[in-house]
N, C-alpha and C. Protein backbone atom coordinates (compact mmCIF):
# COMPACT_ATOMS: atom_id res chain seq x y z
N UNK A 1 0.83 -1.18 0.00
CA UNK A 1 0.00 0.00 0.00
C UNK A 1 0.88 1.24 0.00
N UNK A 2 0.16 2.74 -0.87
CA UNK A 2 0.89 3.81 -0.37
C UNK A 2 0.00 4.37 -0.02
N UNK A 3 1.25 5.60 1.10
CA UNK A 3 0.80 6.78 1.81
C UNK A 3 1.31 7.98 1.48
N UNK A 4 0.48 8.91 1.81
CA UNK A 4 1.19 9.88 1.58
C UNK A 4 1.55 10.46 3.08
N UNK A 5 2.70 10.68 3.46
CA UNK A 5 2.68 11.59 4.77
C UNK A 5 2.70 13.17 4.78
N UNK A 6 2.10 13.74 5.03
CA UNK A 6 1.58 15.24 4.81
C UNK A 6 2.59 16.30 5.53
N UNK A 7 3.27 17.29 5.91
CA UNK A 7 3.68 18.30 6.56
C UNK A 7 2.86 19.81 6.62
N UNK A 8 2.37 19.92 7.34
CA UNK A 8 1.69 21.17 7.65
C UNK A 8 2.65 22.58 7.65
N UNK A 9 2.17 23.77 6.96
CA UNK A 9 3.37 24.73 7.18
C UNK A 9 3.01 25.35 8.06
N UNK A 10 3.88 26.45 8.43
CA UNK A 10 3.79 27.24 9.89
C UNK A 10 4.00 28.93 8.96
N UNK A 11 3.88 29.70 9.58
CA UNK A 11 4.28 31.19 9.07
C UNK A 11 5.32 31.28 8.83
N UNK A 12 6.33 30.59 9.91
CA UNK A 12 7.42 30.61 9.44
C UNK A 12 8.12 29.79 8.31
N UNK A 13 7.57 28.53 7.88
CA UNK A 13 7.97 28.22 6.37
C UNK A 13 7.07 28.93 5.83
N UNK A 14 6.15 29.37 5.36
CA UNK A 14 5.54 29.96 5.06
C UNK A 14 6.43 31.01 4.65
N UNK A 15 7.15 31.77 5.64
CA UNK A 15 8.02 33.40 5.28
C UNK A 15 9.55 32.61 4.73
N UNK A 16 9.45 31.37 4.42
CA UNK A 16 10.81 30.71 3.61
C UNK A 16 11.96 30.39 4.68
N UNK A 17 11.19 31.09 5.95
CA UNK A 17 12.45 30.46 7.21
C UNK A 17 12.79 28.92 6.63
N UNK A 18 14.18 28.60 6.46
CA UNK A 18 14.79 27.53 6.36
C UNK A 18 15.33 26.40 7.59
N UNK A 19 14.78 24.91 7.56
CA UNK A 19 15.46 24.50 8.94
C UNK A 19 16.54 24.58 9.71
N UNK A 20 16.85 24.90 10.44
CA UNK A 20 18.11 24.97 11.00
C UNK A 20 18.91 23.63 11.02
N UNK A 21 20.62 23.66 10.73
CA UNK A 21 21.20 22.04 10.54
C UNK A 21 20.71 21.15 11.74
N UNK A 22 20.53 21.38 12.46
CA UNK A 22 19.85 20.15 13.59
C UNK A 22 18.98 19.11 13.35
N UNK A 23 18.02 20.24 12.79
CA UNK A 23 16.85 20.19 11.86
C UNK A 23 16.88 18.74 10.85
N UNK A 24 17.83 19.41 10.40
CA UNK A 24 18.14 18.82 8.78
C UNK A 24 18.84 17.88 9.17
N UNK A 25 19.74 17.49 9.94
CA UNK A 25 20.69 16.14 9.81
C UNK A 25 19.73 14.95 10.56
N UNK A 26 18.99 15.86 11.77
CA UNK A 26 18.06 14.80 12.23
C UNK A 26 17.09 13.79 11.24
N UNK A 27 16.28 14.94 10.25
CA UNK A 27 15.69 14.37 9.46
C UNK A 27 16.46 13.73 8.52
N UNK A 28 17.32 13.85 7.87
CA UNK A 28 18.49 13.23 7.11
C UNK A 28 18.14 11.59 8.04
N UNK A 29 18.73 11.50 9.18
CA UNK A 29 18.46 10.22 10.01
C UNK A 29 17.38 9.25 9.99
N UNK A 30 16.21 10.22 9.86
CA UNK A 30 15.18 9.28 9.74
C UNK A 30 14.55 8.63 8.23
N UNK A 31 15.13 9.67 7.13
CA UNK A 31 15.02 9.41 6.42
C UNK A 31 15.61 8.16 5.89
N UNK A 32 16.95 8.18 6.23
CA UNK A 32 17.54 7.02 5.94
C UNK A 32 16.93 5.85 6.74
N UNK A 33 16.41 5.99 7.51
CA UNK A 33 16.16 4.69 8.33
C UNK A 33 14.87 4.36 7.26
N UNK A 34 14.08 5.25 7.02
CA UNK A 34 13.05 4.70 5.88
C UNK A 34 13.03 4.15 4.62
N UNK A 35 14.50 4.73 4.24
CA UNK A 35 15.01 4.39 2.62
C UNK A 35 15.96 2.64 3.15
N UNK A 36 16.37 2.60 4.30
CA UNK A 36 16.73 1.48 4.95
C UNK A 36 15.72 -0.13 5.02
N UNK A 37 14.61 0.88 5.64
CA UNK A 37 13.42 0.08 5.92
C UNK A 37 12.77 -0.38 4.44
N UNK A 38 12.75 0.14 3.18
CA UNK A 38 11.97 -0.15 1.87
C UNK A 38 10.98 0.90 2.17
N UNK A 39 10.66 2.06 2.86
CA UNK A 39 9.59 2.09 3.11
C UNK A 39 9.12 3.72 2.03
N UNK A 40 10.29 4.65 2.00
CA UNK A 40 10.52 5.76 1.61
C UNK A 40 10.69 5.81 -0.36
N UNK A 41 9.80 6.12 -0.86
CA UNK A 41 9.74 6.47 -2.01
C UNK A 41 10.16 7.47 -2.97
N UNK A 42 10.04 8.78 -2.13
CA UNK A 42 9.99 9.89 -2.11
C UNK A 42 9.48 11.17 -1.57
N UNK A 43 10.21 11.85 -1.08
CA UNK A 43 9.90 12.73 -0.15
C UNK A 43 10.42 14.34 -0.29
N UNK A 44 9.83 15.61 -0.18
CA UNK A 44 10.69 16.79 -0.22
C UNK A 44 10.08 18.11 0.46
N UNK A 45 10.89 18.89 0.75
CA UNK A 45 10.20 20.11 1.71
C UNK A 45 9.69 20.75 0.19
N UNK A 46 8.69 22.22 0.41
CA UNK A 46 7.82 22.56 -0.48
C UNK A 46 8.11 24.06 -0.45
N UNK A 47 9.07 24.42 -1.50
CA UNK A 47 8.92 26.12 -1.29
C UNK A 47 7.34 26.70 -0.58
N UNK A 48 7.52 27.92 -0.06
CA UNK A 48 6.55 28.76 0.57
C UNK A 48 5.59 29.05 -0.51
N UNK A 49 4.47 28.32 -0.72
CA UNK A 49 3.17 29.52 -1.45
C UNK A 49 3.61 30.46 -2.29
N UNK A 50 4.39 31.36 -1.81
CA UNK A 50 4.32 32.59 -2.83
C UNK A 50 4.82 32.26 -3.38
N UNK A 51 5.60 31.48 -4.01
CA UNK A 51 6.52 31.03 -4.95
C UNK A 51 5.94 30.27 -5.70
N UNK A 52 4.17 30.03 -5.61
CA UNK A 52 3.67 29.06 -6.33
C UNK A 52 2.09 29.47 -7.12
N UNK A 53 1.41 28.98 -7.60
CA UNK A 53 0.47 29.46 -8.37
C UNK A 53 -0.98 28.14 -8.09
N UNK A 54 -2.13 28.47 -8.57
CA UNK A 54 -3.00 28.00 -7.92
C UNK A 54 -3.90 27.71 -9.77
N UNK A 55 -4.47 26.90 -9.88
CA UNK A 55 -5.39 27.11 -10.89
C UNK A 55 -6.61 26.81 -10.71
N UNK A 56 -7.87 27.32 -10.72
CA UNK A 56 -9.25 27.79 -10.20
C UNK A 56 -9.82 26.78 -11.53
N UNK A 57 -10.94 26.35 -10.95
CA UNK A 57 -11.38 25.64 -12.00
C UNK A 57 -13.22 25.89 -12.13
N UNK A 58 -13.52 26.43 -13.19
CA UNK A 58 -14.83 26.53 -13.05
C UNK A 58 -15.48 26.10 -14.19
N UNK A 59 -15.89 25.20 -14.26
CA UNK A 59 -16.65 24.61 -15.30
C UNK A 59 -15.52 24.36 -16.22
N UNK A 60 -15.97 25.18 -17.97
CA UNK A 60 -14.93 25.00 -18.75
C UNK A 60 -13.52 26.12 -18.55
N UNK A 61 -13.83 26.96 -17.50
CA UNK A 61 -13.16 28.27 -17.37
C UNK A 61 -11.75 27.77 -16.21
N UNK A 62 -10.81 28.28 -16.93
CA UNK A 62 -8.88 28.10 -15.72
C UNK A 62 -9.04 29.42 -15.26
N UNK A 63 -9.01 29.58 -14.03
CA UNK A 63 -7.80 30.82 -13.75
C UNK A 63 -7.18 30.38 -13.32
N UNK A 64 -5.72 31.07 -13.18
CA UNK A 64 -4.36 31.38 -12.76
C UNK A 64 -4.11 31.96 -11.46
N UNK A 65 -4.27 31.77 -10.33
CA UNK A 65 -3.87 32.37 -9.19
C UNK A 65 -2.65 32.52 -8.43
N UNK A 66 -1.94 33.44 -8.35
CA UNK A 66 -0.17 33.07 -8.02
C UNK A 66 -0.39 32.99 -6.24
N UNK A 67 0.60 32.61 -5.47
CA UNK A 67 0.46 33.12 -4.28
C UNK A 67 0.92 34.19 -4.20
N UNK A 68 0.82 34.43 -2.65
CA UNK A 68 1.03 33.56 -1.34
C UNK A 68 -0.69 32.99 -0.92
N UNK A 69 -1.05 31.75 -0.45
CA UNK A 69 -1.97 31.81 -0.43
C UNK A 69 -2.40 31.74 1.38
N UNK A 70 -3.67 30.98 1.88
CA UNK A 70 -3.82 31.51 3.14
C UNK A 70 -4.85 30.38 3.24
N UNK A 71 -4.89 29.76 4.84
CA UNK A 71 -5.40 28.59 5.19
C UNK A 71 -4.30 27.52 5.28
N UNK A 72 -4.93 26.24 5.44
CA UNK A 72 -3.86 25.52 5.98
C UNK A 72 -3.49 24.85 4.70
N UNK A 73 -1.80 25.00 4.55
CA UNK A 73 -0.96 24.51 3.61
C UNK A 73 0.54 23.60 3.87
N UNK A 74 0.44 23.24 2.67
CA UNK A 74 1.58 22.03 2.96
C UNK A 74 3.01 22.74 3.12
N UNK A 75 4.40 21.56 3.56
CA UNK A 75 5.26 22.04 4.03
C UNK A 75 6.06 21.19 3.08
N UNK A 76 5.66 20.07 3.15
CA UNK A 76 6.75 18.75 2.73
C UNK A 76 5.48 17.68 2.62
N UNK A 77 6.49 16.28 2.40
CA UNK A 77 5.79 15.41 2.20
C UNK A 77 6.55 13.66 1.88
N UNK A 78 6.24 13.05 2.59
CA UNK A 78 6.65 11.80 2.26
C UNK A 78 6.05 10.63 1.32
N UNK A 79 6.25 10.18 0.06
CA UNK A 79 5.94 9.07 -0.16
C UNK A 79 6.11 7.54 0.11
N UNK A 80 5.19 7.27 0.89
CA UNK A 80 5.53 5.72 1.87
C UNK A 80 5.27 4.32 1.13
N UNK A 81 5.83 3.43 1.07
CA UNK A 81 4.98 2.16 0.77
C UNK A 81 5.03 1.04 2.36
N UNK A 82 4.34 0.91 2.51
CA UNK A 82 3.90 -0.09 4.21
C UNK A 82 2.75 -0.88 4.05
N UNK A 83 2.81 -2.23 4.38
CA UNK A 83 1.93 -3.08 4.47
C UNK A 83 0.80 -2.65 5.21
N UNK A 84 0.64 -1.12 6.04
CA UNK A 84 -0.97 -0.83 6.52
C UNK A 84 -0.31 0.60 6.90
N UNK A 85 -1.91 0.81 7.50
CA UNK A 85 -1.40 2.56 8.11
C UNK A 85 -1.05 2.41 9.40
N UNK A 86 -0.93 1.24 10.21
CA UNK A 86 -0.62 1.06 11.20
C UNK A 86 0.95 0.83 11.70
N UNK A 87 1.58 0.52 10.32
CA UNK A 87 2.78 0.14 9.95
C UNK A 87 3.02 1.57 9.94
N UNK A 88 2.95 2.62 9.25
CA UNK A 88 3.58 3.95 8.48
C UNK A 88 3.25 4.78 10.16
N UNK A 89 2.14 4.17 11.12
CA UNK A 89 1.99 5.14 12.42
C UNK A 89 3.20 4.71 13.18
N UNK A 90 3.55 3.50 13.08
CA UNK A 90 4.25 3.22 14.11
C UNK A 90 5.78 3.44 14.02
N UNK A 91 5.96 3.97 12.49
CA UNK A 91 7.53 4.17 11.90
C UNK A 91 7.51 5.54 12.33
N UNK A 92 6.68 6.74 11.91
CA UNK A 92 6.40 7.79 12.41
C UNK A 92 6.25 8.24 13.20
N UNK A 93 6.18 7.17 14.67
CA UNK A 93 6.02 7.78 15.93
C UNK A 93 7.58 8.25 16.31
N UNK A 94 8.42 7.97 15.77
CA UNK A 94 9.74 8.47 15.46
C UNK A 94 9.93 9.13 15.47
N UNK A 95 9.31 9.85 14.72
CA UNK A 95 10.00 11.21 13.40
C UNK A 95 10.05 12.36 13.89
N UNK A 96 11.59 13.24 13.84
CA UNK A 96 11.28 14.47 14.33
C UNK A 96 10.65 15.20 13.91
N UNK A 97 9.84 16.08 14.86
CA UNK A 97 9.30 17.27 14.77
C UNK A 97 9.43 18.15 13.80
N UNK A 98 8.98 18.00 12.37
CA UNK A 98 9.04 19.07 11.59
C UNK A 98 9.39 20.52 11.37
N UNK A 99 8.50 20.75 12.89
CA UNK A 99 8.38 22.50 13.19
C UNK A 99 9.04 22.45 14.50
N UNK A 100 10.09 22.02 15.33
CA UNK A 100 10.68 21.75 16.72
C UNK A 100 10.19 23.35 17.37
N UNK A 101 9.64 23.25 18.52
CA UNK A 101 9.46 23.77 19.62
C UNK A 101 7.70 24.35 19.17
N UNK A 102 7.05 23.69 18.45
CA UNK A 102 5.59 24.25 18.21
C UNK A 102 4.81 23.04 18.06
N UNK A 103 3.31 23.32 18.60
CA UNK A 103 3.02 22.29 18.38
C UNK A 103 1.93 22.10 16.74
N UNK A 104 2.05 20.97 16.37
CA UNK A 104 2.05 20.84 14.77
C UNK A 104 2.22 19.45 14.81
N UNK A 105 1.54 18.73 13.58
CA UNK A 105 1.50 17.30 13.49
C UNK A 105 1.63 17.70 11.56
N UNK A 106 1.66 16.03 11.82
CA UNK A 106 1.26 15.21 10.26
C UNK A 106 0.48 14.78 9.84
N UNK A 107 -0.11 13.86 8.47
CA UNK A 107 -0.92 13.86 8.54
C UNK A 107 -0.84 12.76 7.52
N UNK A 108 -1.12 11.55 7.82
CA UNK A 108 -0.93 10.27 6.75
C UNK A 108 -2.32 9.77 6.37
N UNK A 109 -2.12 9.59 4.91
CA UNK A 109 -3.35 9.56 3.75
C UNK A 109 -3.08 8.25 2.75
N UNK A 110 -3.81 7.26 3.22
CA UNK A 110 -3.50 6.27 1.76
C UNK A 110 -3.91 6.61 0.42
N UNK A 111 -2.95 6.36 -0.13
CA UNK A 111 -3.44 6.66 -1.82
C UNK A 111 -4.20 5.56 -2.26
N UNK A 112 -5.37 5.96 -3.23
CA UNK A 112 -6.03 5.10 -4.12
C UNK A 112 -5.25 4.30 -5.05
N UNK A 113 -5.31 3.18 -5.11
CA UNK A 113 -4.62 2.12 -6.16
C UNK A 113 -5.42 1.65 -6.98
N UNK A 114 -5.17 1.31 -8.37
CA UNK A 114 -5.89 1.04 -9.50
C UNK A 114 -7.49 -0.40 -8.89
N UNK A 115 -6.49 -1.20 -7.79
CA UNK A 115 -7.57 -2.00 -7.44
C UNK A 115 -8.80 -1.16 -7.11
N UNK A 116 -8.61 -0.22 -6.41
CA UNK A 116 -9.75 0.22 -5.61
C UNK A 116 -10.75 0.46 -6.51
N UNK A 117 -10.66 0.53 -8.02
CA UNK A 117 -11.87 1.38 -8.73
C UNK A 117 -12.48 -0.17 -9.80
N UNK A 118 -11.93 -1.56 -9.12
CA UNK A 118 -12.97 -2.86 -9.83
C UNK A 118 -13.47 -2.55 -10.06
N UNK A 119 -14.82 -2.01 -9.40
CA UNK A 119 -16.05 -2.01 -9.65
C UNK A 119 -16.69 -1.28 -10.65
N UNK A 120 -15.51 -0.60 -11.04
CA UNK A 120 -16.16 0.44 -12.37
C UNK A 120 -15.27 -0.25 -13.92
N UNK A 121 -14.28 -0.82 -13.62
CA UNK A 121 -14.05 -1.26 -15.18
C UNK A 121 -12.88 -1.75 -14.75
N UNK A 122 -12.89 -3.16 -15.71
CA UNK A 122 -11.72 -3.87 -15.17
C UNK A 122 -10.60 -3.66 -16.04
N UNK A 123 -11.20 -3.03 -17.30
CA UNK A 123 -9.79 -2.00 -18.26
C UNK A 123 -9.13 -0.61 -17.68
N UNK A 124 -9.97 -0.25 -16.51
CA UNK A 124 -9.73 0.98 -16.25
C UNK A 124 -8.47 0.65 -15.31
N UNK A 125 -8.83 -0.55 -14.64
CA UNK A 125 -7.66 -1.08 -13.46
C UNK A 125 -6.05 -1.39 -14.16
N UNK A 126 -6.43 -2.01 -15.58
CA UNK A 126 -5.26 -2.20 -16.33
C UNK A 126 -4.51 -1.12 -16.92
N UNK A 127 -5.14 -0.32 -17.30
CA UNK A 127 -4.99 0.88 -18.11
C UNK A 127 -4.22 1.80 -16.74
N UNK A 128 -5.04 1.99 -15.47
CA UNK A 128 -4.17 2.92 -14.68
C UNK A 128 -2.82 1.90 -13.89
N UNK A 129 -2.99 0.67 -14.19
CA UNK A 129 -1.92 0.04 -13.56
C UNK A 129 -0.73 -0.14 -14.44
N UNK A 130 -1.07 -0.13 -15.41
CA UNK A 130 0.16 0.27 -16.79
C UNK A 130 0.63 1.41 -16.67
N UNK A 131 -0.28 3.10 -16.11
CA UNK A 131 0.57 3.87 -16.36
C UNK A 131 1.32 4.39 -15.38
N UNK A 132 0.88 3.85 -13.97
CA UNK A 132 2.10 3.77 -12.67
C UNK A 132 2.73 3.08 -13.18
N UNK A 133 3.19 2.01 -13.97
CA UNK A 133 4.38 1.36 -13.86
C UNK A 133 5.06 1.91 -14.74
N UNK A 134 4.53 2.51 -16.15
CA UNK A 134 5.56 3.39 -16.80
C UNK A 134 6.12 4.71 -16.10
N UNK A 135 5.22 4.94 -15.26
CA UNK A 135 5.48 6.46 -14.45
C UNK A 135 6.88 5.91 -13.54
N UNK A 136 6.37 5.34 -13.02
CA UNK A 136 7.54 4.38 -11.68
C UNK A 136 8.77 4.22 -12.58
N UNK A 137 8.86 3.68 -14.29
CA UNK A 137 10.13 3.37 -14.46
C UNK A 137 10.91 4.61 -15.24
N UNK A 138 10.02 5.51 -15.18
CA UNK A 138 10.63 6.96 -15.72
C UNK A 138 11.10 7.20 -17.32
């Protein structure tokens, strides 16, 4: 199964504050223990909003919205593979503190897999399971 593990931003990534090396070698640590474990796919911190753009969708109509935007937004993010979500809680009860000295969590999300959508077409399962695996081999 995958997950996605979520990072919440703070104002201060948000204003592009960068982690401090503590920060960073810690997570460096755990990371490896995940890329150790099979478990780590891919993972990366998320420039601040303003550095990013939004596209509005209304019917047949795009807009373009640049940031900074406002509400709760991402920071980072892990791509997991773990035999359950109970597996990816219990690797994570680990993990340092994203935002150290605030309080702030994560937020782990299984992704939909081609199985999940049987019930609607069993070409549709083949068709999206062909194009993760071309996606996966790059």
């Amino acid at each position: 199964m995958r997950f996605m593990v979520l990072v919440k931003s703070t104002p201060q990534s948000e204003a592009g504050v960068m982690p401090g090396a503590e920060l960073l070698e810690a997570m460096g640590r755990f990371n490896q223990e995940l890329v150790d474990a099979g478990m780590m796919k891919d993972g990366a911190g998320l420039h601040p909003s303003s550095r990013g753009a939004r596209i509005e969708f209304d019917g047949d109509r795009r807009t373009v919205v640049p940031g900074p935007f406002e509400g709760e937004l991402l920071a980072g993010y892990w791509m997991i593979e773990a035999p359950s979500l109970e597996a990816v809680v219990e690797r994570f009860r680990s993990c340092p503190s994203p935002h150290p000295g605030m309080r702030t969590h994560i937020e782990i999300r299984k992704l939909f897999e081609p199985e999940d959508f049987a019930e609607a077409s069993p070409e549709l399962v083949a068709a999206e399971r062909a194009f993760l695996d071309a996606a996966r081999r790059g």
